[in-house]
C-alpha atoms as a PDB file:
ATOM      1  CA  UNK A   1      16.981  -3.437 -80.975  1.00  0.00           C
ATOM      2  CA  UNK A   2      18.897  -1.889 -77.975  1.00  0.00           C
ATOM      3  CA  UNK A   3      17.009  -1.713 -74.956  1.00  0.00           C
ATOM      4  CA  UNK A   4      18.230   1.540 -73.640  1.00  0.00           C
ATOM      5  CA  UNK A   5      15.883   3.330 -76.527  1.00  0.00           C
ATOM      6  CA  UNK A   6      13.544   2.777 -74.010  1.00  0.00           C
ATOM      7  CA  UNK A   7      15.469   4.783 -70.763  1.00  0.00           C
ATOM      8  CA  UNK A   8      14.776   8.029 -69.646  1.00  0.00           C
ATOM      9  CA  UNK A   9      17.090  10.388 -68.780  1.00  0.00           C
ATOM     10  CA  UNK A  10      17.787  12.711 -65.918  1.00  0.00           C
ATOM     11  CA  UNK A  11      14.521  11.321 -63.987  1.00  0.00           C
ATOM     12  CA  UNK A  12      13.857  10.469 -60.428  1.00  0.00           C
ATOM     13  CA  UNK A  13      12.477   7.131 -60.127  1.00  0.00           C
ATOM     14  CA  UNK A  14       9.977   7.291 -56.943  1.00  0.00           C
ATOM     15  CA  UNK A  15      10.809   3.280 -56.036  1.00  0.00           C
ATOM     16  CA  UNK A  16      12.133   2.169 -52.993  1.00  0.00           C
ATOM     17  CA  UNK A  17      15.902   0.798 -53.760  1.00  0.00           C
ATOM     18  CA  UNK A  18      15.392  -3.171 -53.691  1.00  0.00           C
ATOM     19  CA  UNK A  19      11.699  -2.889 -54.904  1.00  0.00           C
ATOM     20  CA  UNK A  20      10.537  -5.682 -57.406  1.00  0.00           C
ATOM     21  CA  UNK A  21       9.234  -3.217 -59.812  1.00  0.00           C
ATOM     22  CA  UNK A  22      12.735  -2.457 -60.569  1.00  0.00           C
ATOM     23  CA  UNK A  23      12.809  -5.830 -62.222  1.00  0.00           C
ATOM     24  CA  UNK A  24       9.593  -5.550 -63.735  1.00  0.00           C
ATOM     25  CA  UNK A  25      10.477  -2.216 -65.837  1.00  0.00           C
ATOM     26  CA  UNK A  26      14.213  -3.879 -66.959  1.00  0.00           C
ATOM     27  CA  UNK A  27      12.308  -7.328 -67.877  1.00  0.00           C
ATOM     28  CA  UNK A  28       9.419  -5.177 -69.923  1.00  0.00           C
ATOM     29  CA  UNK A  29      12.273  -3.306 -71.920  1.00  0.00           C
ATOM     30  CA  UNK A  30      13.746  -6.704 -72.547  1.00  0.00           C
ATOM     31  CA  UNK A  31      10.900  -7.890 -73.951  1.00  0.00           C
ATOM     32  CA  UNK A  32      10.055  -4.619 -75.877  1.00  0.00           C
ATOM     33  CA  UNK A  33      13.210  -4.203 -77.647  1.00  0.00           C
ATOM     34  CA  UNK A  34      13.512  -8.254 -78.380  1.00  0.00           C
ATOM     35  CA  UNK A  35      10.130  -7.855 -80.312  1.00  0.00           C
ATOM     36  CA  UNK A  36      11.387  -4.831 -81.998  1.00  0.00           C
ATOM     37  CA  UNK A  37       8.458  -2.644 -81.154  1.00  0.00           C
ATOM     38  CA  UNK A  38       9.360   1.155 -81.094  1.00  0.00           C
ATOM     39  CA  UNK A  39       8.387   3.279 -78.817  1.00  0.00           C
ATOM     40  CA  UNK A  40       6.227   5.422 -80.820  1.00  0.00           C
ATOM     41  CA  UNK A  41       4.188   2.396 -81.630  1.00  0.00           C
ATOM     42  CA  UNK A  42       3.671   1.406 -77.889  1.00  0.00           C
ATOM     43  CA  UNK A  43       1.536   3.343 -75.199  1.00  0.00           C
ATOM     44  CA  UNK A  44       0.935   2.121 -71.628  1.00  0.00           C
ATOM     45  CA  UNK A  45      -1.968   3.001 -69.610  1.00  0.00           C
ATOM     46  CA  UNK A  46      -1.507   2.655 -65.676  1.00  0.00           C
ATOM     47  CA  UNK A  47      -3.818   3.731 -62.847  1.00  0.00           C
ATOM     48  CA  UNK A  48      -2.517   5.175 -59.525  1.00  0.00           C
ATOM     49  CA  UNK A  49       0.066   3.822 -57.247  1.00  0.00           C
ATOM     50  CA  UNK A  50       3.360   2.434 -57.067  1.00  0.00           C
ATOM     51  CA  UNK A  51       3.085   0.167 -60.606  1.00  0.00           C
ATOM     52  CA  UNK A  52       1.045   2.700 -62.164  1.00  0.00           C
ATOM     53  CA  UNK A  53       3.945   5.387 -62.016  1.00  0.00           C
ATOM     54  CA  UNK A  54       6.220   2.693 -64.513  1.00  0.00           C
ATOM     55  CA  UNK A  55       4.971   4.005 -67.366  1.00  0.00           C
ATOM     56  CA  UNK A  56       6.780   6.884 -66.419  1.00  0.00           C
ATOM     57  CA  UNK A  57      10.080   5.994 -66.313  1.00  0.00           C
ATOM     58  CA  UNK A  58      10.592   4.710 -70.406  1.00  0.00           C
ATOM     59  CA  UNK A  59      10.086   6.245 -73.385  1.00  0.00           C
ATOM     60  CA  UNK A  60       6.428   5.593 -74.705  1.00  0.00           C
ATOM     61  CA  UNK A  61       3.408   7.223 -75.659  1.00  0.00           C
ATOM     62  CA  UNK A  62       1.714   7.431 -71.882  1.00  0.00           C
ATOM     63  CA  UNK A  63      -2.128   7.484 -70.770  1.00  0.00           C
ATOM     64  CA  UNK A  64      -2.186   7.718 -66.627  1.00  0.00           C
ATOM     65  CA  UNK A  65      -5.821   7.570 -66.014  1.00  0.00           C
ATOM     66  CA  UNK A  66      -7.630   7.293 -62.349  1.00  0.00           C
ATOM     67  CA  UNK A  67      -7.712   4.856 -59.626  1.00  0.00           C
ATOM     68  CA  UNK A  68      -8.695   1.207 -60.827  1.00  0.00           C
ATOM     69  CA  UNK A  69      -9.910   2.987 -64.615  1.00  0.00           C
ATOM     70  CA  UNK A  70      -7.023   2.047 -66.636  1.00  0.00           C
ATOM     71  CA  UNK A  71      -8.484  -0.783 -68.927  1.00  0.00           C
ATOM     72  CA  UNK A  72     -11.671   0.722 -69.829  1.00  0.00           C
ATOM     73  CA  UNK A  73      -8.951   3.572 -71.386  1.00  0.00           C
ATOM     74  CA  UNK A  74      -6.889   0.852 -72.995  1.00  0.00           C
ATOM     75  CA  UNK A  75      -9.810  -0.938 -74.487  1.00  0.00           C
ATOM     76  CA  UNK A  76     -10.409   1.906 -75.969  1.00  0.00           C
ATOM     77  CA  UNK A  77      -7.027   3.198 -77.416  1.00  0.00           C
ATOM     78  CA  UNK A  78      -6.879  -0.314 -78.592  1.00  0.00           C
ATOM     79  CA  UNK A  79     -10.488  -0.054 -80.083  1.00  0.00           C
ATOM     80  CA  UNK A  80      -9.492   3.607 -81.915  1.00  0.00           C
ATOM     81  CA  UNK A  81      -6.208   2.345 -83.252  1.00  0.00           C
ATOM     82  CA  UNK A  82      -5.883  -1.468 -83.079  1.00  0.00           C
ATOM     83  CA  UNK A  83      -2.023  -0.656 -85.064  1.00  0.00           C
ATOM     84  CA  UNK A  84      -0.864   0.120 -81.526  1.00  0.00           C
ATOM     85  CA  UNK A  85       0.472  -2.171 -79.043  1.00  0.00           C
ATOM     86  CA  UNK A  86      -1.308  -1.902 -76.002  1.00  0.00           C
ATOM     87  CA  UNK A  87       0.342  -2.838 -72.309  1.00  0.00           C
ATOM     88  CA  UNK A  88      -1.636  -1.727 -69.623  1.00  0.00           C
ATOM     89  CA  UNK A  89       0.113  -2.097 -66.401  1.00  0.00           C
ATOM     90  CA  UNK A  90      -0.737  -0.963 -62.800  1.00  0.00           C
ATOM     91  CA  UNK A  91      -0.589  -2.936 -59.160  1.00  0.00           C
ATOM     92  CA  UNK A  92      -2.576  -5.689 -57.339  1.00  0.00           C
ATOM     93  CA  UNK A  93      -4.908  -2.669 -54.965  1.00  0.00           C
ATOM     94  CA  UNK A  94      -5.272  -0.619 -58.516  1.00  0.00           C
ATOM     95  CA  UNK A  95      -6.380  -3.542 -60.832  1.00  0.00           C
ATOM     96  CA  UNK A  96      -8.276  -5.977 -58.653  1.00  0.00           C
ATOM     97  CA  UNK A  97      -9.726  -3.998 -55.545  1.00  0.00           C
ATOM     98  CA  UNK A  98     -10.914  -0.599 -57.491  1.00  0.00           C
ATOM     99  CA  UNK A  99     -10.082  -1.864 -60.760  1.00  0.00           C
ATOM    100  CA  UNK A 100     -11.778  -5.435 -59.997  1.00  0.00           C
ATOM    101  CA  UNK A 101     -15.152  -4.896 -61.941  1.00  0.00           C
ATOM    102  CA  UNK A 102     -12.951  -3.396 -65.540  1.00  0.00           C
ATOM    103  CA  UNK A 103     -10.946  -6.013 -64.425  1.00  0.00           C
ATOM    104  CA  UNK A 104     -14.013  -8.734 -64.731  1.00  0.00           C
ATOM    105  CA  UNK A 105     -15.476  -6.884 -68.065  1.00  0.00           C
ATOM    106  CA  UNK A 106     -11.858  -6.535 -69.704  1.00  0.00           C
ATOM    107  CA  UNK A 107     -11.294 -10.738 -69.773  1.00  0.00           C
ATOM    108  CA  UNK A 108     -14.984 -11.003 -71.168  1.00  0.00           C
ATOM    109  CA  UNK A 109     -14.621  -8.535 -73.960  1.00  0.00           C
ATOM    110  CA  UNK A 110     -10.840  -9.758 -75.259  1.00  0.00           C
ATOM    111  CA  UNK A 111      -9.561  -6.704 -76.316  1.00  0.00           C
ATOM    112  CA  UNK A 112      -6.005  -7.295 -77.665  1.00  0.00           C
ATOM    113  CA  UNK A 113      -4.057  -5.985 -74.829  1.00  0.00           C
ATOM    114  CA  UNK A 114      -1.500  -7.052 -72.161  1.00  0.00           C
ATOM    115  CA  UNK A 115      -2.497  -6.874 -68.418  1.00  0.00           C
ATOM    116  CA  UNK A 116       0.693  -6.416 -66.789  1.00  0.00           C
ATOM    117  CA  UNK A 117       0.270  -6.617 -62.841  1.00  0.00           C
ATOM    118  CA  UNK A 118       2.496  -5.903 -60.326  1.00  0.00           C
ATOM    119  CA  UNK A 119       1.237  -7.740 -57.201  1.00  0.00           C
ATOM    120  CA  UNK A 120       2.610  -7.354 -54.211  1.00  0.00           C
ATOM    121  CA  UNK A 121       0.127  -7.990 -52.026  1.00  0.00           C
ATOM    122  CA  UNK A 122      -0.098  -4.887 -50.382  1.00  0.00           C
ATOM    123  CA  UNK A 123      -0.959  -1.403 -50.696  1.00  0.00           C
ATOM    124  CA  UNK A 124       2.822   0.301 -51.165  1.00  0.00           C
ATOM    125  CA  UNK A 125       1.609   4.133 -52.322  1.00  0.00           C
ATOM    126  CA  UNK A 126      -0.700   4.348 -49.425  1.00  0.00           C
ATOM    127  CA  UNK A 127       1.946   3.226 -46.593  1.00  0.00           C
ATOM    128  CA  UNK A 128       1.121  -0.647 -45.808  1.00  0.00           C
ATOM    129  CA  UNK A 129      -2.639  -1.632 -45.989  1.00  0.00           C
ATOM    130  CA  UNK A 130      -3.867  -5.006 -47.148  1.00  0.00           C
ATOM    131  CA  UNK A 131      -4.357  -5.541 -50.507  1.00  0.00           C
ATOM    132  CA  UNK A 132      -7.051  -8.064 -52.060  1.00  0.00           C
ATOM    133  CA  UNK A 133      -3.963 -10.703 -52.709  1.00  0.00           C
ATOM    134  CA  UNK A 134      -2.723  -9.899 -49.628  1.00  0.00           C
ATOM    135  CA  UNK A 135      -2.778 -13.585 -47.355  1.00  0.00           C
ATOM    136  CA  UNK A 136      -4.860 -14.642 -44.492  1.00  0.00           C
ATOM    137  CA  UNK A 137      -3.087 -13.746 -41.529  1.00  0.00           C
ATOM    138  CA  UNK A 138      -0.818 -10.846 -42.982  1.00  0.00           C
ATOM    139  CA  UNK A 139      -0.707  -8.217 -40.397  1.00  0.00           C
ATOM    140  CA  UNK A 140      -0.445  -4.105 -41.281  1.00  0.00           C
ATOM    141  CA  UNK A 141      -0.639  -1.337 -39.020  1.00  0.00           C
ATOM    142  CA  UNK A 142      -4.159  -0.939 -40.301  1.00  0.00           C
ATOM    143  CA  UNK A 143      -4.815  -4.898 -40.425  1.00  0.00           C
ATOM    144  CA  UNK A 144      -4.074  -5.063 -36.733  1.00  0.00           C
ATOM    145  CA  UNK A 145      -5.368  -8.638 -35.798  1.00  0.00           C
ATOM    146  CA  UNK A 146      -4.113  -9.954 -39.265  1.00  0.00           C
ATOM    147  CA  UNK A 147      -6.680 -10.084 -42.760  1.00  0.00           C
ATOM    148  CA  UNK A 148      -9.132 -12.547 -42.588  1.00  0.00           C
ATOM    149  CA  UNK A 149     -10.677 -12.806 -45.944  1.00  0.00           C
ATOM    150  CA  UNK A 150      -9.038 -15.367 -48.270  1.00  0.00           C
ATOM    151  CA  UNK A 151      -6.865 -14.163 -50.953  1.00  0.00           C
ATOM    152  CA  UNK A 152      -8.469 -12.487 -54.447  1.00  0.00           C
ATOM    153  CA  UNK A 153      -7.290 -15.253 -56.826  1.00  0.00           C
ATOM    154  CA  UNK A 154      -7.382 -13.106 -60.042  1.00  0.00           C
ATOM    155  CA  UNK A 155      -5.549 -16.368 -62.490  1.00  0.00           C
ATOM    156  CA  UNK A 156      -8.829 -18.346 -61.324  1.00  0.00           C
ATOM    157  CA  UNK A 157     -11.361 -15.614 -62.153  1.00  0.00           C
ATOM    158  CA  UNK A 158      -9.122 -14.858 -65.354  1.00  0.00           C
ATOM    159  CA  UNK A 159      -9.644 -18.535 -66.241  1.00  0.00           C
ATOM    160  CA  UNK A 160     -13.025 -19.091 -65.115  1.00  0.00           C
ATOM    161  CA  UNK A 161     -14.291 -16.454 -67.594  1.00  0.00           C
ATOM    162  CA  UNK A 162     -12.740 -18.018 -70.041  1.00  0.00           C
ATOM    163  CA  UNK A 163      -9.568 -15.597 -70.798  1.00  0.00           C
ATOM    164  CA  UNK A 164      -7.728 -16.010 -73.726  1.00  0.00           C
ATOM    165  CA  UNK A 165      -3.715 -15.731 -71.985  1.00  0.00           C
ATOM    166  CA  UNK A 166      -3.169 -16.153 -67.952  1.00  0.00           C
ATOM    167  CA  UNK A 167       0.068 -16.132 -66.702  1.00  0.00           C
ATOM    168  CA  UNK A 168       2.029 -15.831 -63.746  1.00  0.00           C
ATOM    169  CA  UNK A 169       5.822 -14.441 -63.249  1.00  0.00           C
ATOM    170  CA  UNK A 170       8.308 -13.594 -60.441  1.00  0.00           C
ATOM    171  CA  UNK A 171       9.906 -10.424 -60.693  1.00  0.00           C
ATOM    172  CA  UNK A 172      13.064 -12.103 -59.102  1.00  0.00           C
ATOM    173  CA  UNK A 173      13.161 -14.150 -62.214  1.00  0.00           C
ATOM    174  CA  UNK A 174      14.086 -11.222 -64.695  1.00  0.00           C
ATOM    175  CA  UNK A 175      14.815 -13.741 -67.807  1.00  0.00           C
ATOM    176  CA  UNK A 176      11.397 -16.017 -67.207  1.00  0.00           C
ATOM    177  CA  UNK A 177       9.661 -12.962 -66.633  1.00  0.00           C
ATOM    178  CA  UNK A 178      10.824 -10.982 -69.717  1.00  0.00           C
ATOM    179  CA  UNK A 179      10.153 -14.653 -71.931  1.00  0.00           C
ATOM    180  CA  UNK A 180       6.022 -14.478 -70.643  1.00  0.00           C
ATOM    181  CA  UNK A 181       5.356 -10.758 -71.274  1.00  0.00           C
ATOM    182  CA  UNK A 182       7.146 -11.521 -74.747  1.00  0.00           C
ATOM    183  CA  UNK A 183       4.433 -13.936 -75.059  1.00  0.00           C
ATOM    184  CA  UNK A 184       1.736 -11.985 -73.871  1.00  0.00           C
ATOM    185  CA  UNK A 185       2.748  -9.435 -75.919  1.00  0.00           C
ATOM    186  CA  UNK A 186       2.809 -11.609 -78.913  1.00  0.00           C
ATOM    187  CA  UNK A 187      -0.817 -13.209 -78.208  1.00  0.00           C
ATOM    188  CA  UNK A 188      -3.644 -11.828 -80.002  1.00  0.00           C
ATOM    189  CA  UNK A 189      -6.527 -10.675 -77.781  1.00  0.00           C
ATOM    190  CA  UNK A 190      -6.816  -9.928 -73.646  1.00  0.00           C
ATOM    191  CA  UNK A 191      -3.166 -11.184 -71.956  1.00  0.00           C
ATOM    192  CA  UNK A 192      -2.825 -11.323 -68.178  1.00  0.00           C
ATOM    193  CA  UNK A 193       0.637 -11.456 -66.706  1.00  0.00           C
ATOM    194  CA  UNK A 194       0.202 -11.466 -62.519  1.00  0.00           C
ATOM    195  CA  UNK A 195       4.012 -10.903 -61.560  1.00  0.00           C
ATOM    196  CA  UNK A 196       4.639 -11.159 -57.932  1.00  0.00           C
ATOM    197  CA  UNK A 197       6.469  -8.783 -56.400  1.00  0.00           C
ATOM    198  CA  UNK A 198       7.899  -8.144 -53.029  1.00  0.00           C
ATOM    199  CA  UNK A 199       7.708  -4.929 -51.801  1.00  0.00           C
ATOM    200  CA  UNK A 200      10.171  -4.341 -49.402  1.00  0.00           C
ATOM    201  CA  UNK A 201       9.080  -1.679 -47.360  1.00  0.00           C
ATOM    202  CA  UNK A 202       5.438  -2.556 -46.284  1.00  0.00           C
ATOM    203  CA  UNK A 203       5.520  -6.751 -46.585  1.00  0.00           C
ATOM    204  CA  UNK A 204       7.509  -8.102 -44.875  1.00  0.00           C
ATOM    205  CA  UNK A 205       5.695 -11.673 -45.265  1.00  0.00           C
ATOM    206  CA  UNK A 206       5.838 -11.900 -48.813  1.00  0.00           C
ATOM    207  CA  UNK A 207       9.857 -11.468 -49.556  1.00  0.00           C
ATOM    208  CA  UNK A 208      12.507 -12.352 -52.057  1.00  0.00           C
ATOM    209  CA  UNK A 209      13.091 -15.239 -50.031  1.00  0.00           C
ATOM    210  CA  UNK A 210       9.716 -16.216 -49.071  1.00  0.00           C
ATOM    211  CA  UNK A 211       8.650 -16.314 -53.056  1.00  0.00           C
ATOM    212  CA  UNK A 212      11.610 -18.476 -54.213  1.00  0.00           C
ATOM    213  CA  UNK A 213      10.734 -20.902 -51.452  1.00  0.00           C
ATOM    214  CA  UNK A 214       6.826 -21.050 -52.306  1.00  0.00           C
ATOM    215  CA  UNK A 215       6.818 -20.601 -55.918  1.00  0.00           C
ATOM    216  CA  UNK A 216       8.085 -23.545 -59.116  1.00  0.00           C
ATOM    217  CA  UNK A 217       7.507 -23.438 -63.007  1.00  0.00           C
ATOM    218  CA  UNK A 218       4.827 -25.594 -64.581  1.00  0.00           C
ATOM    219  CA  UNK A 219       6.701 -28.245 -66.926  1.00  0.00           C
ATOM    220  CA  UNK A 220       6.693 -28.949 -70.475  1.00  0.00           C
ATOM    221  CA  UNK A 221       4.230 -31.368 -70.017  1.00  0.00           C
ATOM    222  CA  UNK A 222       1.880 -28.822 -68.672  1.00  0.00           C
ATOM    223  CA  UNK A 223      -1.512 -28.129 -71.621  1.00  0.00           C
ATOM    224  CA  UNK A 224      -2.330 -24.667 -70.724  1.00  0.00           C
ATOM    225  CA  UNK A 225      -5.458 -25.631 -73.090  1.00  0.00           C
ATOM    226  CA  UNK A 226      -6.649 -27.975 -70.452  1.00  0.00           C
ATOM    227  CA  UNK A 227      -9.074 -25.366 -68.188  1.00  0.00           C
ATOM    228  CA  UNK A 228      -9.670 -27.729 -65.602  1.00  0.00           C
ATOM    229  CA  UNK A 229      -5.936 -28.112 -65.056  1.00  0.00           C
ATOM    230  CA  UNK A 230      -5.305 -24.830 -65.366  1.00  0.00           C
ATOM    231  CA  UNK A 231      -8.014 -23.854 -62.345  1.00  0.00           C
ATOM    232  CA  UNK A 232      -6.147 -26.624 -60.416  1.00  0.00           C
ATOM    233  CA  UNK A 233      -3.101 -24.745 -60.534  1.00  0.00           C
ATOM    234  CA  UNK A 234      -4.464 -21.595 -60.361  1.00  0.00           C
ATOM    235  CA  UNK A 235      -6.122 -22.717 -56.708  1.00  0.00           C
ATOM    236  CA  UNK A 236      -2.804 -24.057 -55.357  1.00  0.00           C
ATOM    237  CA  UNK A 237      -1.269 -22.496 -52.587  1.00  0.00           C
ATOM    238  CA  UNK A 238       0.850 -24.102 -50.615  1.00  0.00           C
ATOM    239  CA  UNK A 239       3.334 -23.533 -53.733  1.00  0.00           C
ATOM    240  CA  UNK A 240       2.227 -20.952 -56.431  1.00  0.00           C
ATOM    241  CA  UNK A 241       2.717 -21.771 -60.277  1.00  0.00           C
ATOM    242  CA  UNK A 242       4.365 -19.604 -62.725  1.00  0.00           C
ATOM    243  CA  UNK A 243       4.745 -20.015 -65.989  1.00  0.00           C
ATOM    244  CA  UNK A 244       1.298 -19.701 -68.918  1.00  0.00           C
ATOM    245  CA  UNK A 245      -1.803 -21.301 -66.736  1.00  0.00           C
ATOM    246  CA  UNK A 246      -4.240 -21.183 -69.557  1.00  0.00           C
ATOM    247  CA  UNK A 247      -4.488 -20.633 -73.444  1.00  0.00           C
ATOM    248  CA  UNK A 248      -7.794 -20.201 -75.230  1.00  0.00           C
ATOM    249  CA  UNK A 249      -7.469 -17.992 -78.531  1.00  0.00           C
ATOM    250  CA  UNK A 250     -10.527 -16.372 -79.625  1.00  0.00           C
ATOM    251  CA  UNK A 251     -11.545 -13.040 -82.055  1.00  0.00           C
ATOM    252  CA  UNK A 252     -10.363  -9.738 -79.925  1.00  0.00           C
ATOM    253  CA  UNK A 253     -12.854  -7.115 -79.461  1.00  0.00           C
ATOM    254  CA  UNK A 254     -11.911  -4.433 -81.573  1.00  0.00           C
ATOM    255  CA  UNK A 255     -11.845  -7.487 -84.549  1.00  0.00           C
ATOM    256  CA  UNK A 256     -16.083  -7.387 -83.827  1.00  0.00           C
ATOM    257  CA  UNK A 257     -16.755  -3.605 -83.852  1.00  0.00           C
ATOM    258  CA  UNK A 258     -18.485  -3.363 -86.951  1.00  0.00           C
ATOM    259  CA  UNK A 259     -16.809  -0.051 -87.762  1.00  0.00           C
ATOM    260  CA  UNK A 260     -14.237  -2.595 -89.172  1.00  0.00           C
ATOM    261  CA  UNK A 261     -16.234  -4.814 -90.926  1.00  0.00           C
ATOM    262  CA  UNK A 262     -15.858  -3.337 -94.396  1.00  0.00           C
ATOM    263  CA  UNK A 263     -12.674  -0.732 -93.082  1.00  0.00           C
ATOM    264  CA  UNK A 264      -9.554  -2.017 -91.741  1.00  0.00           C
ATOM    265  CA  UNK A 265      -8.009   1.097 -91.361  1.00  0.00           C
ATOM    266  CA  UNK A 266      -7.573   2.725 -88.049  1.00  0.00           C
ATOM    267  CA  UNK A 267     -10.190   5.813 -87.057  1.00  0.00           C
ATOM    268  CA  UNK A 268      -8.084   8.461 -86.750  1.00  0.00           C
ATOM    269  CA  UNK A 269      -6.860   7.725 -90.825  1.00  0.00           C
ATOM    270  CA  UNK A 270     -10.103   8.118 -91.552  1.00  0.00           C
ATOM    271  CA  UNK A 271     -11.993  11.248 -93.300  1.00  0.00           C
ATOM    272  CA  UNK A 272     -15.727  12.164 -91.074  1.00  0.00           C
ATOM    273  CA  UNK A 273     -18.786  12.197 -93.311  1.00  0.00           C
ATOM    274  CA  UNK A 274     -20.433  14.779 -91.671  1.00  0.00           C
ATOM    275  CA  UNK A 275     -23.550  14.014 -93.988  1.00  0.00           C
ATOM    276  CA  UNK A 276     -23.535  10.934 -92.734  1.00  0.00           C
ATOM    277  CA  UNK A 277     -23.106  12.350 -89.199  1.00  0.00           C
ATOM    278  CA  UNK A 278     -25.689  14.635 -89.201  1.00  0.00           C
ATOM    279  CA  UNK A 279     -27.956  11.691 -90.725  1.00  0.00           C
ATOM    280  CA  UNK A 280     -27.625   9.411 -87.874  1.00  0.00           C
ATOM    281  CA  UNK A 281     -28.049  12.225 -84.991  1.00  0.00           C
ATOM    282  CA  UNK A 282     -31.375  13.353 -86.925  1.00  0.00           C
ATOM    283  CA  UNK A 283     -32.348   9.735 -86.625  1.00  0.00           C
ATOM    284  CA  UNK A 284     -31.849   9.451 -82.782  1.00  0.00           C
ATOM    285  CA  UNK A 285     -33.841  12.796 -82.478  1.00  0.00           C
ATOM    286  CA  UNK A 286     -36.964  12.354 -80.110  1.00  0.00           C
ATOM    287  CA  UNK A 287     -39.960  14.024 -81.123  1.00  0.00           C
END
């Protein structure tokens, strides 16, 4: 399937030119048209910022819900219609500062999703502040005397929770990149892709240079089914991983709802009993 059934036309993309999430949108079409998946079959929910306006710029069925909200929304689009594919995809500020509690609850419920993250350790829409991956010492015109809290490590909360996909990408790699969201994509139940990605207006720290020098690819002889290896990568930092840190398959959570225990069809084929309806609201009625 051609790629390009995923473009836009005539639209004015709101990016910086050189910004990584240039990379990010060409490797997700990559991976979308490579697994055949139509764009009437996909939506992606975002948040607000710079990654959250991607969804904007292909051809899909689109949610864009508030600051840090985006995955209770995809949970449930997920839960209402689990024939859709599901990509929910926002930034680093937008997913783990406001986001970080959805962000906590999403890994724990499973829903069968992919967690696409642009992190670029700053706050781009909102001209420069830190960001909770941004590093210790990483100096902003709000951050004056540099940040002093250590890093949010979401792959080692992911983990620790006991996620069922955690990965890690460069958006400088376009081809690696494109191969783990396929992945993700592919996996049944909650998928995390963290993609770093330099922004190259507001970090000047964390560039294109700085991430080829300080990043390498976990091996073949890497068990992402080990989770004590997988939080030993996950906590390195002199040189970050990329590659899939941890695999632990379980049941999704729309697979538990018991509204398709007997029904696998999704709600909205579904005809309302109103008798029954009106049955179970008289039975919640307080006298």
């Amino acid at each position: 399937m051609d790629s390009k059934l995923f473009d836009m036309e005539e639209i004015d993309i709101a990016w910086c030119p050189g910004c990584g999430n240039f990379a990010i949108l060409n490797a997700l079409k990559q991976a979308l048209s490579e697994l055949e998946i139509k764009p009437e079959r996909l939506v992606v929910v975002s948040g607000i910022g710079q990654a959250a306006k991607a969804p904007h710029y292909y051809q899909c069925n689109l949610f864009n819900g508030l600051h840090g909200r985006s995955l209770p929304v995809a949970t449930a689009i997920k839960a209402a219609n689990p024939e859709l594919i599901v990509i929910d995809e926002s930034g680093d500020g937008c997913m783990y500062g406001e986001g970080g509690n959805h962000f906590i609850h999403a890994v724990r419920r499973n829903p069968d999703i992919t967690n696409i993250v642009h992190n670029n350790m700053v706050y781009g829409l909102t001209k420069g502040q830190a960001s909770p991956t941004s590093l210790q010492g990483f100096k902003t015109l709000v951050q004056r005397e540099g940040v002093f809290q250590e890093a949010f490590n979401p792959l080692a909360i992911a983990i620790n929770l006991g996620a069922s996909f955690v990965a890690r990408a460069f958006a400088g790699d376009v081809a690696q990149t494109k191969d783990i969201i396929k992945k993700a994509i592919s996996h049944k139940g909650y998928a995390l892709v963290d993609i770093l990605q330099p922004c190259v207006t507001y970090n000047k720290l964390n560039t294109y240079q700085w991430f080829k020098a300080k990043t390498y690819y976990l091996d073949s002889s890497y068990d992402p089914r080990d989770r004590i290896e997988a939080l030993k990568r996950a906590s390195e930092v002199e040189k970050l991983p990329l590659g899939i840190f941890y695999l632990n398959p379980r049941p999704p959570f729309e697979e538990k709802l018991s509204v398709y225990q007997e029904n696998k069809d999704p709600l909205y084929k579904r005809s309302p009993d109103l008798g029954k309806l009106a049955e179970w609201i008289d039975s919640k009625r307080r006298i």
